[in-house]
C-alpha atoms as a PDB file:
ATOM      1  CA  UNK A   1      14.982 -50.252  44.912  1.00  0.00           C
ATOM      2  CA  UNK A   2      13.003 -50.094  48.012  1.00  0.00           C
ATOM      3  CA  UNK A   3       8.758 -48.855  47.899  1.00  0.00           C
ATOM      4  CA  UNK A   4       9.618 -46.305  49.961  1.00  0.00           C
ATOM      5  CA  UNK A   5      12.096 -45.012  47.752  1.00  0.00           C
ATOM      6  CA  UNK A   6      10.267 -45.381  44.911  1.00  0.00           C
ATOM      7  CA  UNK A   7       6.794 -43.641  46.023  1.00  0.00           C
ATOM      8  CA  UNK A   8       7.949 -40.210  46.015  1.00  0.00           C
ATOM      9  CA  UNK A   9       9.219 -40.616  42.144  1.00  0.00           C
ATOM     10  CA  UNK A  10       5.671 -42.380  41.665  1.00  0.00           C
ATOM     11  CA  UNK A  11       3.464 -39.412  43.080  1.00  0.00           C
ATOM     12  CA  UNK A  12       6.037 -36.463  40.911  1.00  0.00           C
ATOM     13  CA  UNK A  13       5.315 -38.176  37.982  1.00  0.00           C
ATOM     14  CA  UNK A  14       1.583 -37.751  37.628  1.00  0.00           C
ATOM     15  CA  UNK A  15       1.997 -34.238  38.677  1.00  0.00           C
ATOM     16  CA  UNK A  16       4.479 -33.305  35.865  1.00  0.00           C
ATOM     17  CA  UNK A  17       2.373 -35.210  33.357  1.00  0.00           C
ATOM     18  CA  UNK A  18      -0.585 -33.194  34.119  1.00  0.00           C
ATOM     19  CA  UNK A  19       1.041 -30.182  34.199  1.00  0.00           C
ATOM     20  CA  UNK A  20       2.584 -30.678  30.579  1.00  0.00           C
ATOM     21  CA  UNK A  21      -1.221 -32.108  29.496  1.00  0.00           C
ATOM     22  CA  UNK A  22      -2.981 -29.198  30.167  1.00  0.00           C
ATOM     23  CA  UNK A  23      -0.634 -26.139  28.487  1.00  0.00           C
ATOM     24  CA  UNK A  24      -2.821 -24.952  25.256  1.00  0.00           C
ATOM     25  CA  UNK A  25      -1.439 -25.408  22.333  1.00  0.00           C
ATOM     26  CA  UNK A  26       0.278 -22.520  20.424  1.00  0.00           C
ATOM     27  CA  UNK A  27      -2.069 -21.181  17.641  1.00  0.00           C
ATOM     28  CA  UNK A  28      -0.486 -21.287  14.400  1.00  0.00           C
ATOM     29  CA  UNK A  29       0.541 -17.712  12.912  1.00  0.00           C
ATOM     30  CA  UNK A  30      -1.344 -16.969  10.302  1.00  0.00           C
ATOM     31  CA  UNK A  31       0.260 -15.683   6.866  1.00  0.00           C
ATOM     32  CA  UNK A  32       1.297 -12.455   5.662  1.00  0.00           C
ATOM     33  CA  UNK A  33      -1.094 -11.327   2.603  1.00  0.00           C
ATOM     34  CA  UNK A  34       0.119  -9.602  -0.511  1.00  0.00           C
ATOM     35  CA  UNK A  35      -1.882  -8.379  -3.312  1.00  0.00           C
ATOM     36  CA  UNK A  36      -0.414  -6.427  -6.493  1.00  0.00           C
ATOM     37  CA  UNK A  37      -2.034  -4.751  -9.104  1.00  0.00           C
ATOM     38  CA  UNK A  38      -0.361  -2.351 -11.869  1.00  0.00           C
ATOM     39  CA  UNK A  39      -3.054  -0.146 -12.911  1.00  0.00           C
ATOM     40  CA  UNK A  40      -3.621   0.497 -16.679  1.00  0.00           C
ATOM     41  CA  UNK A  41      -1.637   3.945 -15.887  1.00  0.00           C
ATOM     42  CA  UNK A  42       0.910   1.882 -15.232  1.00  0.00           C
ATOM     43  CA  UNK A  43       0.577   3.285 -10.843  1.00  0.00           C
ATOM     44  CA  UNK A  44       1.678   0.204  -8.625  1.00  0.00           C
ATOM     45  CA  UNK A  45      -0.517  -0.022  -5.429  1.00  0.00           C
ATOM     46  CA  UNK A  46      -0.696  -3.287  -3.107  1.00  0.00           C
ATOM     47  CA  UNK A  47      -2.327  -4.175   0.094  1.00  0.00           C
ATOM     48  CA  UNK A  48      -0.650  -5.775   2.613  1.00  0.00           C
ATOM     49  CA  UNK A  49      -2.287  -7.719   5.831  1.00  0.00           C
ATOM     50  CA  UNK A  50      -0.730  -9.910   8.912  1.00  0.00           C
ATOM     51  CA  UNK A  51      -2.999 -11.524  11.642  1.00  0.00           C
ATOM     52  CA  UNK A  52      -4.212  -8.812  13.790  1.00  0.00           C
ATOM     53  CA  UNK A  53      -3.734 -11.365  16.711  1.00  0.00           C
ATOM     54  CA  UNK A  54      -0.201 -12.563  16.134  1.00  0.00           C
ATOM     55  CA  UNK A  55       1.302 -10.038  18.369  1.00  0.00           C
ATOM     56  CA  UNK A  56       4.794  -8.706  17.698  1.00  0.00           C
ATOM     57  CA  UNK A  57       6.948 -11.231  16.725  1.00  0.00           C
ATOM     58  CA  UNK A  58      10.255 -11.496  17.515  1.00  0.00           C
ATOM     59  CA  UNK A  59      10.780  -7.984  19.835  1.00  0.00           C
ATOM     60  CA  UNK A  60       9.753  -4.989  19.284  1.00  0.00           C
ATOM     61  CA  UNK A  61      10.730  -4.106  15.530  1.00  0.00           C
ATOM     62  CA  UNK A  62      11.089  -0.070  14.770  1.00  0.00           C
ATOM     63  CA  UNK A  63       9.560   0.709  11.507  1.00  0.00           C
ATOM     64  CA  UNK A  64      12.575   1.442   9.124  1.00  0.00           C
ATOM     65  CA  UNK A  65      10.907   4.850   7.678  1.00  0.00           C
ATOM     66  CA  UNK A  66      12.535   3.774   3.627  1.00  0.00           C
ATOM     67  CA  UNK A  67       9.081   3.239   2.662  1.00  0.00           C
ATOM     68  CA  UNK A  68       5.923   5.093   3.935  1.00  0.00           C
ATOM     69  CA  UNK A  69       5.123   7.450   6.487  1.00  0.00           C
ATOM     70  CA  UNK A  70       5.508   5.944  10.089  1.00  0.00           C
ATOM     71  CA  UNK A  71       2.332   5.437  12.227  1.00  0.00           C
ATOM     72  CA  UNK A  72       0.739   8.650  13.824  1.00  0.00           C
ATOM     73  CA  UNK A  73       1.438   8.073  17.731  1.00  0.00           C
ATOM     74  CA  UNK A  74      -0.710   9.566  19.896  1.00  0.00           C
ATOM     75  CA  UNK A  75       0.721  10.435  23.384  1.00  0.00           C
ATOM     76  CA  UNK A  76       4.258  11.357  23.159  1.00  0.00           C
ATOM     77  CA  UNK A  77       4.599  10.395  26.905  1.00  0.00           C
ATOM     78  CA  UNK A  78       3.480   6.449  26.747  1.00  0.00           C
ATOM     79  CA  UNK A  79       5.894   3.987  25.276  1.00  0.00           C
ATOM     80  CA  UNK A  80       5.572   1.524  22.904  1.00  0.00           C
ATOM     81  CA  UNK A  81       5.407  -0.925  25.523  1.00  0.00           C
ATOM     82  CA  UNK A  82       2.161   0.736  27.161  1.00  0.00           C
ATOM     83  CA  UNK A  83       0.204  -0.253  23.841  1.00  0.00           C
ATOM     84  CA  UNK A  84       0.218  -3.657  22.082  1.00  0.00           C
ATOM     85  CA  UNK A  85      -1.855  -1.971  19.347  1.00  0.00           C
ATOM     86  CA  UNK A  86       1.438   0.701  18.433  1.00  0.00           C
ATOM     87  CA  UNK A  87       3.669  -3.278  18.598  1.00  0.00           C
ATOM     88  CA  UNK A  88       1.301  -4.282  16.089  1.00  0.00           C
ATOM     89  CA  UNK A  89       1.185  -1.966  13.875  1.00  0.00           C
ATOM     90  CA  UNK A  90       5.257  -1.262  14.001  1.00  0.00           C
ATOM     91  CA  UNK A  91       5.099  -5.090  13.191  1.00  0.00           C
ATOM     92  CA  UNK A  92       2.907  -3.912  10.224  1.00  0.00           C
ATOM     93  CA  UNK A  93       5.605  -1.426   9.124  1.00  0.00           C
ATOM     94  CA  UNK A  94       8.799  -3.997   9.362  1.00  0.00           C
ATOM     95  CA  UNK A  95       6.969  -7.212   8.065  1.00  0.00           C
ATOM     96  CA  UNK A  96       5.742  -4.682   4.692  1.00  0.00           C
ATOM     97  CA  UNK A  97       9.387  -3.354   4.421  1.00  0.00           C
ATOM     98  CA  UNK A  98      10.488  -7.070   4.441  1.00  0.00           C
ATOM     99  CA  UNK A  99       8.217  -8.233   2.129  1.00  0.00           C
ATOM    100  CA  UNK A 100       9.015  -4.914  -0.562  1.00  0.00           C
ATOM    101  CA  UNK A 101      12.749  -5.982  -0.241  1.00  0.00           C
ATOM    102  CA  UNK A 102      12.309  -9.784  -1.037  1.00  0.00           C
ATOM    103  CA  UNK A 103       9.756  -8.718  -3.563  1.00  0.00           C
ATOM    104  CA  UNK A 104      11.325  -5.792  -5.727  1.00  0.00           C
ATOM    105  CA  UNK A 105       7.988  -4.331  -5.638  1.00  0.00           C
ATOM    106  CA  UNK A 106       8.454  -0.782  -4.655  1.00  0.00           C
ATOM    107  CA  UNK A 107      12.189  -0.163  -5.245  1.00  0.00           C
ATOM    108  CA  UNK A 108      11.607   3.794  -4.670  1.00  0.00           C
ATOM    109  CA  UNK A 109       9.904   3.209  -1.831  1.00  0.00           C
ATOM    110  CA  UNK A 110       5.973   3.811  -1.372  1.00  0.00           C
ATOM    111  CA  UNK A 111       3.399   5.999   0.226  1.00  0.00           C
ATOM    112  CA  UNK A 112       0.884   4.772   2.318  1.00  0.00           C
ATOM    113  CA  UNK A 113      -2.768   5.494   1.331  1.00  0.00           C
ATOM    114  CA  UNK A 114      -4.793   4.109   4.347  1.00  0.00           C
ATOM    115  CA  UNK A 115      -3.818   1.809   7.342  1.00  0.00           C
ATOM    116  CA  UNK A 116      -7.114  -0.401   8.881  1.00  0.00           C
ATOM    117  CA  UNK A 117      -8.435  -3.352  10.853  1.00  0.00           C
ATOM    118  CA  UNK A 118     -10.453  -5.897   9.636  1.00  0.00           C
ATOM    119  CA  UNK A 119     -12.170  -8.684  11.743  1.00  0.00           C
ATOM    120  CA  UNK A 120      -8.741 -10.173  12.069  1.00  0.00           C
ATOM    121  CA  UNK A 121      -6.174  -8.990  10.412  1.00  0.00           C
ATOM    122  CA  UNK A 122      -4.280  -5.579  10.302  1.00  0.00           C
ATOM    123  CA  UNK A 123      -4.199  -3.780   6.593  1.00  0.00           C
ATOM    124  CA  UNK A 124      -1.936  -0.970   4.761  1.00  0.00           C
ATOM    125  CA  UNK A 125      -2.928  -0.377   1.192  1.00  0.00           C
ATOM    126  CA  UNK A 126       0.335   1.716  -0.627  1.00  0.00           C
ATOM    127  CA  UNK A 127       1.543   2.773  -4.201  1.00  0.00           C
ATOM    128  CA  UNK A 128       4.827   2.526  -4.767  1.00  0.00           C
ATOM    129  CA  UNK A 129       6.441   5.851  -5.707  1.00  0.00           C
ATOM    130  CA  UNK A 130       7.895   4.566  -9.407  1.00  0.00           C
ATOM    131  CA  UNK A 131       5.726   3.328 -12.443  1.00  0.00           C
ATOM    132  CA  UNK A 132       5.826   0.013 -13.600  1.00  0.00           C
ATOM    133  CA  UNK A 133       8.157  -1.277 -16.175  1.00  0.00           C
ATOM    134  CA  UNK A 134       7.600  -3.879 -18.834  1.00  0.00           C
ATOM    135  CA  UNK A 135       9.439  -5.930 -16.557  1.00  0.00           C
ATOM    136  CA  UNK A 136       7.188  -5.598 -13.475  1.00  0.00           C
ATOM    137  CA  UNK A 137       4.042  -6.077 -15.464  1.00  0.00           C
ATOM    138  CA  UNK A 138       5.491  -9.521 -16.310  1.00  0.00           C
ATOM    139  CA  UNK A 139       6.784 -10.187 -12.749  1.00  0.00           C
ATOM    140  CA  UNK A 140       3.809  -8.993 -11.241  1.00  0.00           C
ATOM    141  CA  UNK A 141       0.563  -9.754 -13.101  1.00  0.00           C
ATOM    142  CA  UNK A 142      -2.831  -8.313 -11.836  1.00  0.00           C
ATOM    143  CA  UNK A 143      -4.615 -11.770  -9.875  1.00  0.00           C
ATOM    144  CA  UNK A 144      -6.046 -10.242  -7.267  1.00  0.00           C
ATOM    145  CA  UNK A 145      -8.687  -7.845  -8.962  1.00  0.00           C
ATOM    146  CA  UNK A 146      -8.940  -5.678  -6.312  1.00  0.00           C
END
């Protein structure tokens, strides 16, 4: 090959390079949190977080309404869409309903007690709506002390 064919390749390259270079890396998601405790009544309540700066992941999921009480909207004429805060927290909703079905925590279903944000991270503390069994107090012993 010829210089003059080869200086156009020779000038894109750099350009593409540097384009590649400077794209920010993607921040890691953090992890889902998710404390158990049976009470000595034998009441099964948990608290449940995800990174208040994750963003929905993966769409837009609708919260599945087998569990608690869906979030209170506000303005019946906005969308989801108009309000990444309403994303997160129906994120909230589906990753808890996720994480009660691969758990076998609350297999009645639970009802939410309070819903909050932290410094970082997005919280919904819940009892489950059956007592614990024998069973669950093996399954599930109390680490968290909270």
């Amino acid at each position: 090959m010829t210089m003059k064919k080869l200086l156009p390749l020779a000038l894109l390259v750099p350009i593409v390079l540097s384009a590649c270079a400077s794209k920010p890396k993607p921040q890691p998601k953090e992890p889902d949190m998710f404390a158990t405790k049976i009470k000595k009544t034998n009441q099964k309540v948990f608290n449940f977080s995800i990174s208040a700066n994750q963003g929905a992941a993966g769409g837009k999921p609708e919260h599945s309404g087998t569990g608690g009480p869906p979030p209170k909207r506000g303005n019946k004429n906005k969308t989801k869409d108009d309000d990444p805060k309403e994303r997160l927290i129906d994120e909230l909703f589906a990753q808890l309903e996720t994480k009660l079905s691969e758990t076998g925590f609350c297999r009645e279903g639970y009802t939410e007690i309070d819903t909050y944000e932290s410094s970082s991270r997005l919280h919904i503390l819940g009892t489950c709506n059956e007592a614990a069994t024998p069973e669950d107090k093996r399954q599930f012993a109390n680490n968290y002390g909270y």
